[in-house]
C-alpha atoms as a PDB file:
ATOM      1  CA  UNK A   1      13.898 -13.708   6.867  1.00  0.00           C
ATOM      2  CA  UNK A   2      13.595 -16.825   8.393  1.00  0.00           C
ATOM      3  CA  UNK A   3      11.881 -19.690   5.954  1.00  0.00           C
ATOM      4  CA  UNK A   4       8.756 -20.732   6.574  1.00  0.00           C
ATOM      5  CA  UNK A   5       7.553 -24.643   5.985  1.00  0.00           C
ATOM      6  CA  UNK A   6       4.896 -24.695   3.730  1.00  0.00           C
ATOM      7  CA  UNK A   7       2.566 -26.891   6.037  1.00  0.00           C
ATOM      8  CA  UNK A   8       3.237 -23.651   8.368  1.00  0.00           C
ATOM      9  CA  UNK A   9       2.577 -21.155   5.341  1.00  0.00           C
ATOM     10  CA  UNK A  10      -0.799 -23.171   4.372  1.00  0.00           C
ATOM     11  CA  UNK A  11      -2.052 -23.005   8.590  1.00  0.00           C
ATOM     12  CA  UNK A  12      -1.531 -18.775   8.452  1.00  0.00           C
ATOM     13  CA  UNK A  13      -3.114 -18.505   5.251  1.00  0.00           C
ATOM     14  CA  UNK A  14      -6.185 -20.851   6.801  1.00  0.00           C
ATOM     15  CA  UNK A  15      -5.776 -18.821  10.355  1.00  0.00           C
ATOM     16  CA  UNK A  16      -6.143 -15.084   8.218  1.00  0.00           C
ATOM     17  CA  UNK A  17      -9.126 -16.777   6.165  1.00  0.00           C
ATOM     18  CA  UNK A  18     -11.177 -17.545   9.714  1.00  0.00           C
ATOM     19  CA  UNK A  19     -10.110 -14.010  10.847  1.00  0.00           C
ATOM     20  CA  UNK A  20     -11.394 -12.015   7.797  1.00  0.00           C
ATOM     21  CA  UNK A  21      -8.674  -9.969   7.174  1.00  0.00           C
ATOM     22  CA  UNK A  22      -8.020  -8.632   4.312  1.00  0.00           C
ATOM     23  CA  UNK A  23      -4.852  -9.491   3.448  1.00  0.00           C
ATOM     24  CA  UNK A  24      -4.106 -12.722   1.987  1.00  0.00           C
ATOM     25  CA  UNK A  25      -0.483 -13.625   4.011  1.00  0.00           C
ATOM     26  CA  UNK A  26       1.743 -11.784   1.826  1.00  0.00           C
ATOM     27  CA  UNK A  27       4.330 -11.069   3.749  1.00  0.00           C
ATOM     28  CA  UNK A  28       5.402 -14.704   3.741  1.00  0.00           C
ATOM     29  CA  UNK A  29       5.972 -14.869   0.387  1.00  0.00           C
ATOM     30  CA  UNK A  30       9.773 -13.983  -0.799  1.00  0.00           C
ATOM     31  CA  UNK A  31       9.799 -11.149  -2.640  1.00  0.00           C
ATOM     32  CA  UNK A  32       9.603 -10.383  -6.362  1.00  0.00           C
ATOM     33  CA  UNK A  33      10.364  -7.704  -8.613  1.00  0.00           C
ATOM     34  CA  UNK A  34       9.262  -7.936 -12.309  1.00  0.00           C
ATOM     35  CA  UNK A  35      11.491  -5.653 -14.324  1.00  0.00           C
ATOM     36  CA  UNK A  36       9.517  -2.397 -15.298  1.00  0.00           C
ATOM     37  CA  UNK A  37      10.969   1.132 -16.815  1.00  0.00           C
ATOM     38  CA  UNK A  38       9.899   3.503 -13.883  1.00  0.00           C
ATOM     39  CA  UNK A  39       7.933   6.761 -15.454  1.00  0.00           C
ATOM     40  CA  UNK A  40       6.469   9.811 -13.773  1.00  0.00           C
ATOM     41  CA  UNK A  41       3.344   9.158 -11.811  1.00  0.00           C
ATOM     42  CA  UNK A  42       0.425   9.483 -15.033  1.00  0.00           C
ATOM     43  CA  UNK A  43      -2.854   8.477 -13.588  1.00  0.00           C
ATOM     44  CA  UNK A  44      -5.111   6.250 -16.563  1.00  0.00           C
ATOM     45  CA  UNK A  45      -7.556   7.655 -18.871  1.00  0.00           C
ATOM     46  CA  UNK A  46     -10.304   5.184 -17.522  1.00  0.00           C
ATOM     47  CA  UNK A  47     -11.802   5.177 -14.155  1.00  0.00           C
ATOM     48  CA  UNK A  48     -11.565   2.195 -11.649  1.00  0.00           C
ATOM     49  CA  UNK A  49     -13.805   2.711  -8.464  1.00  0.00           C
ATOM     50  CA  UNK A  50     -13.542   0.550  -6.051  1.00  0.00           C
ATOM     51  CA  UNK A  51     -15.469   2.663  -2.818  1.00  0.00           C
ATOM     52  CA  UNK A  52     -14.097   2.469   0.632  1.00  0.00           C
ATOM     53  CA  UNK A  53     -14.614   4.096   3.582  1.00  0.00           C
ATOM     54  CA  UNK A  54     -13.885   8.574   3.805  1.00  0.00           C
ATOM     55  CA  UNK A  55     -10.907   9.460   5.808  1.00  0.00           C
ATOM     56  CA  UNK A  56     -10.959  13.041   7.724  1.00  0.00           C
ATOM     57  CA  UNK A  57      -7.791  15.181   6.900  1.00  0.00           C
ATOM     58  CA  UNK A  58      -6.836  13.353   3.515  1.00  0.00           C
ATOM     59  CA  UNK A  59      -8.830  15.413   1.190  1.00  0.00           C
ATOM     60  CA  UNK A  60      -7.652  16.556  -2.192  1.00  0.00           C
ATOM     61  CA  UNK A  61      -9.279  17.130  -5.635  1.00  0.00           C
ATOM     62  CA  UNK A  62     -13.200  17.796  -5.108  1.00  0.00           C
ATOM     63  CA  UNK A  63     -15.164  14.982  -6.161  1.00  0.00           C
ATOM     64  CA  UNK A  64     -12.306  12.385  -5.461  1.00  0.00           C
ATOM     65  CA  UNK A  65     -11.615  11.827  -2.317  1.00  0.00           C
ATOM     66  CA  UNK A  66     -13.865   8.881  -0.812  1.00  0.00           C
ATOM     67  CA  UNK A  67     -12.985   5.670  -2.691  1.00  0.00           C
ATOM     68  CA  UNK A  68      -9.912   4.289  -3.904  1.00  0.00           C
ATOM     69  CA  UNK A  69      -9.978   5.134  -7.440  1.00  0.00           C
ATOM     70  CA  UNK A  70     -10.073   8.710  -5.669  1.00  0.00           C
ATOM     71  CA  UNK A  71      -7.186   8.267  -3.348  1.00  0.00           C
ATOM     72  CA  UNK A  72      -5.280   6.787  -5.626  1.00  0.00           C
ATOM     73  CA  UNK A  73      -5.470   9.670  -8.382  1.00  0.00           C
ATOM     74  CA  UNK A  74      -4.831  12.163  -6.002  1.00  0.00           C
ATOM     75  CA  UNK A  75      -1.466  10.590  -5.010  1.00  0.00           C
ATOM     76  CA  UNK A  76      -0.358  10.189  -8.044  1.00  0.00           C
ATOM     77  CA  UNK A  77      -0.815  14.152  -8.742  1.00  0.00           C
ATOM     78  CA  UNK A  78       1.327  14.389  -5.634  1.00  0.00           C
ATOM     79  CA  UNK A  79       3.864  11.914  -7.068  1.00  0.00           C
ATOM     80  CA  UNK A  80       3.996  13.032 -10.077  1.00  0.00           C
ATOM     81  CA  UNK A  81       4.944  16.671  -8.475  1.00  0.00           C
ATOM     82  CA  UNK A  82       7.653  15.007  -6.151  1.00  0.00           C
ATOM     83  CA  UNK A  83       9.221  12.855  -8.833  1.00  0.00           C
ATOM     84  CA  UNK A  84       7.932   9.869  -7.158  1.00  0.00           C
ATOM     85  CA  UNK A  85       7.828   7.004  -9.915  1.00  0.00           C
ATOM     86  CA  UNK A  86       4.683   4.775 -10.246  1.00  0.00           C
ATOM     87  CA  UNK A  87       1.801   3.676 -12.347  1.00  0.00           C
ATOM     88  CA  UNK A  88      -2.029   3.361 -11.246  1.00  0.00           C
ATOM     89  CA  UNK A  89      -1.808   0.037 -12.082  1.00  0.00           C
ATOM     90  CA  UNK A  90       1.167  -0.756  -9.667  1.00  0.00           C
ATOM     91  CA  UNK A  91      -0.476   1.197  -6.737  1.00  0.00           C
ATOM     92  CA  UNK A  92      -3.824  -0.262  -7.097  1.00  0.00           C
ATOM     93  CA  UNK A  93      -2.293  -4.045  -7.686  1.00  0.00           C
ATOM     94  CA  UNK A  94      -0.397  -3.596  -4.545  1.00  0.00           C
ATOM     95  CA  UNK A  95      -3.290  -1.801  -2.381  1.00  0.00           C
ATOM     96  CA  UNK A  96      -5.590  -5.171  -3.840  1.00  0.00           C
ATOM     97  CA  UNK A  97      -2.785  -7.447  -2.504  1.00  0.00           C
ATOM     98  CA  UNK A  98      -1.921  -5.515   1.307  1.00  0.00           C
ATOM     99  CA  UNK A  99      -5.493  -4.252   2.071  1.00  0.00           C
ATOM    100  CA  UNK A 100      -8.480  -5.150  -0.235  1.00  0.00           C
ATOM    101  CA  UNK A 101      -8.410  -1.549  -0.397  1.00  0.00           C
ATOM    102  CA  UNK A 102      -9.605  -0.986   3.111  1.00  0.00           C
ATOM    103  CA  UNK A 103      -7.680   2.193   4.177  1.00  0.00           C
ATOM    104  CA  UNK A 104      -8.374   0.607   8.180  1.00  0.00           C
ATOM    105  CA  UNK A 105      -6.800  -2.747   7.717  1.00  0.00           C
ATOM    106  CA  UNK A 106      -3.912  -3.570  10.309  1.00  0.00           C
ATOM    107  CA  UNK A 107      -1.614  -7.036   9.855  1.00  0.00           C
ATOM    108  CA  UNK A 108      -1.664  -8.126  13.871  1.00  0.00           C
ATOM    109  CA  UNK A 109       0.046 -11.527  13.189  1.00  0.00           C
ATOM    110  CA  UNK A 110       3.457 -10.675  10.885  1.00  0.00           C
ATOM    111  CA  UNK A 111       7.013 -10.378  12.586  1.00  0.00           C
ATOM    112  CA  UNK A 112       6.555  -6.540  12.739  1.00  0.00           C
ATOM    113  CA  UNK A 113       3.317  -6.998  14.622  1.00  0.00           C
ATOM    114  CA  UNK A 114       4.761  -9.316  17.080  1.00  0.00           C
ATOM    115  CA  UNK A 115       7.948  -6.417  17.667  1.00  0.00           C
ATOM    116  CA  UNK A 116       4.818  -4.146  18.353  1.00  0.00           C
ATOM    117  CA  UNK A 117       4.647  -1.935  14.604  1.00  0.00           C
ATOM    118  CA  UNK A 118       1.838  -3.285  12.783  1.00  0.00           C
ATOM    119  CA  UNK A 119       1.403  -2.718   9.041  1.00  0.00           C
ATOM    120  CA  UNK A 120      -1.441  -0.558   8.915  1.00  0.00           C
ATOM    121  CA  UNK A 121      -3.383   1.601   5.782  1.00  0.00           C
ATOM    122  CA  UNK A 122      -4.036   0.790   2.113  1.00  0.00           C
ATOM    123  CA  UNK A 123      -0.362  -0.528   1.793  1.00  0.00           C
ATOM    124  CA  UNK A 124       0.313  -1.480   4.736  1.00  0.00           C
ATOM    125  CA  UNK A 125       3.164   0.424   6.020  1.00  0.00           C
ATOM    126  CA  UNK A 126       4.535   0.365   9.211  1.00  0.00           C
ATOM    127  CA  UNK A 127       4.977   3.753  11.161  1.00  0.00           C
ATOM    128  CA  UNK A 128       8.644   4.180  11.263  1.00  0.00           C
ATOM    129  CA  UNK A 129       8.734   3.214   7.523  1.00  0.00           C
ATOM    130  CA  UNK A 130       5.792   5.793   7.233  1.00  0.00           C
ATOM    131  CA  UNK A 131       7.789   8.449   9.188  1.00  0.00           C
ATOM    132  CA  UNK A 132      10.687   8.383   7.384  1.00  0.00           C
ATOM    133  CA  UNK A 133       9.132   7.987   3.850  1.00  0.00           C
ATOM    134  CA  UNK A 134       6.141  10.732   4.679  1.00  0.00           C
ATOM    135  CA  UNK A 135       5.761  13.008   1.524  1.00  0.00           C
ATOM    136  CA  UNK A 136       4.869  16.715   2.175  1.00  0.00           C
ATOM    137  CA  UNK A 137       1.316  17.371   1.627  1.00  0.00           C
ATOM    138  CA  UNK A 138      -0.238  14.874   2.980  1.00  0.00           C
ATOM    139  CA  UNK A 139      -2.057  13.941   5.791  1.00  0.00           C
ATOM    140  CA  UNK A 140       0.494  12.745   9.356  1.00  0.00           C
ATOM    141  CA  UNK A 141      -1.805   9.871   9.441  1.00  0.00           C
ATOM    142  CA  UNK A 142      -0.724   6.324   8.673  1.00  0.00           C
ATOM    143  CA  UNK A 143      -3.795   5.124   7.582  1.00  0.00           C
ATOM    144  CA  UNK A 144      -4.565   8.156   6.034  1.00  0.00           C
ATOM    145  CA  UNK A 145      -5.280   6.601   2.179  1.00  0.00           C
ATOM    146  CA  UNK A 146      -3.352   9.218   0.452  1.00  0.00           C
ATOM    147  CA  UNK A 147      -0.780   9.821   2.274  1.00  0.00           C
ATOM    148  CA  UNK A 148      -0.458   5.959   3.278  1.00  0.00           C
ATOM    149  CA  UNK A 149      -0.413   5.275  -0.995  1.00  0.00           C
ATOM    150  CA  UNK A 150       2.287   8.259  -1.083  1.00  0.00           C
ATOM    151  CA  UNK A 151       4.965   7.283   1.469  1.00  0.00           C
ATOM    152  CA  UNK A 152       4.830   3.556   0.327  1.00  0.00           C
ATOM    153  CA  UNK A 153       5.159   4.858  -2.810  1.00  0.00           C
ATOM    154  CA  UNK A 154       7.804   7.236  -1.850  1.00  0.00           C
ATOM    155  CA  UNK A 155       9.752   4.204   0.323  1.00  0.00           C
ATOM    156  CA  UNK A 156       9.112   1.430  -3.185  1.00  0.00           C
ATOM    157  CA  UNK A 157      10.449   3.718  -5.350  1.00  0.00           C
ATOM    158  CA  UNK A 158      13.363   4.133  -2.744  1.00  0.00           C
ATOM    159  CA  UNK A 159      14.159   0.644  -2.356  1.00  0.00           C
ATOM    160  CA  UNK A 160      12.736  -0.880  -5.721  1.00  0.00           C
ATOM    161  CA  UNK A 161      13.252   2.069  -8.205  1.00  0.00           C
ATOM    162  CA  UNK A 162       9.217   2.343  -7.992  1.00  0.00           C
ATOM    163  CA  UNK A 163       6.043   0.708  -6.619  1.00  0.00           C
ATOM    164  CA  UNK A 164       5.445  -0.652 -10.294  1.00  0.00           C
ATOM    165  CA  UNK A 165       8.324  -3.318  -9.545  1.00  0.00           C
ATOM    166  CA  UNK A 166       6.612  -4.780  -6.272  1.00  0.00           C
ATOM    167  CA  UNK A 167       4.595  -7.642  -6.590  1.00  0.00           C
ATOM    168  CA  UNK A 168       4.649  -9.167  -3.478  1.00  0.00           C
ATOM    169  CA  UNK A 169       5.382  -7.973   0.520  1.00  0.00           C
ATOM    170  CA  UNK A 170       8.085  -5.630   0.143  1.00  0.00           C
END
């Protein structure tokens, strides 16, 4: 990766503000991994509900699907099932950080934009990433919440031992 001048870094961040897009320019920071133990999926006792829009064909446990808190605790039943380390915590920092949790946002401006794969979904995950990370059981759809949450999930744990140790573009 190519390093960016931070006079260049502080004229994106002011050019995504303007735009309104959710994500906050991420992908120009280096990236960071905070030592973590990875554990089984385990979805928290408490409930955090952040709503966002309903995607078709991503349904799962009645009553959940619909918002993020909902998304989220249905992938981590699939994760858990697959092996696929990760906490809610980790997912929902990271979807916060990529998306604002809007399952529709798409990065336009990054270097895999400009090759012509935008980051799209919760995580923001491009499609051949998505492709080759896509966990059974779940919707074909990149910006399909849960199955956007499970293949980045799938592709973190992968790369970074789990989606717990990302903390910044990965």
């Amino acid at each position: 990766m190519t390093a960016i001048t931070t006079p260049r870094r502080l004229a994106r961040l002011r050019a995504l503000a303007l735009t309104g897009l959710a994500t906050t320019g991420a992908a120009a920071a280096a990236l960071t991994l905070v030592p973590a133990p990875a554990h089984a999926a385990e979805a928290p006792q408490s409930a955090h509900s952040v709503a966002a829009p309903s995607r078709g064909g991503d349904s799962g446990a009645a009553g959940s699907a619909g918002n993020l808190d909902g998304w989220i605790k249905q992938s981590l039943t699939i994760m858990k099932k697959k092996g696929i380390p990760g906490s809610y915590e980790g997912l929902r920092r990271n979807i916060m950080r990529e998306s604002g949790g809007n399952p529709n946002a798409q990065n336009n401006w990054d270097v895999n934009a400009q090759k012509g794969t935008p980051s799209k979904g919760l995580l923001q995950v491009i499609d051949p990433t998505f492709n080759a990370y896509h966990v059974d059981g779940t919707a074909k759809s990149v910006t399909a919440p849960v199955a956007n949450i499970t293949a980045a999930a799938n592709y973190a744990a992968h790369r970074y031992g789990s989606i717990d140790n990302v903390n910044s573009a990965y």
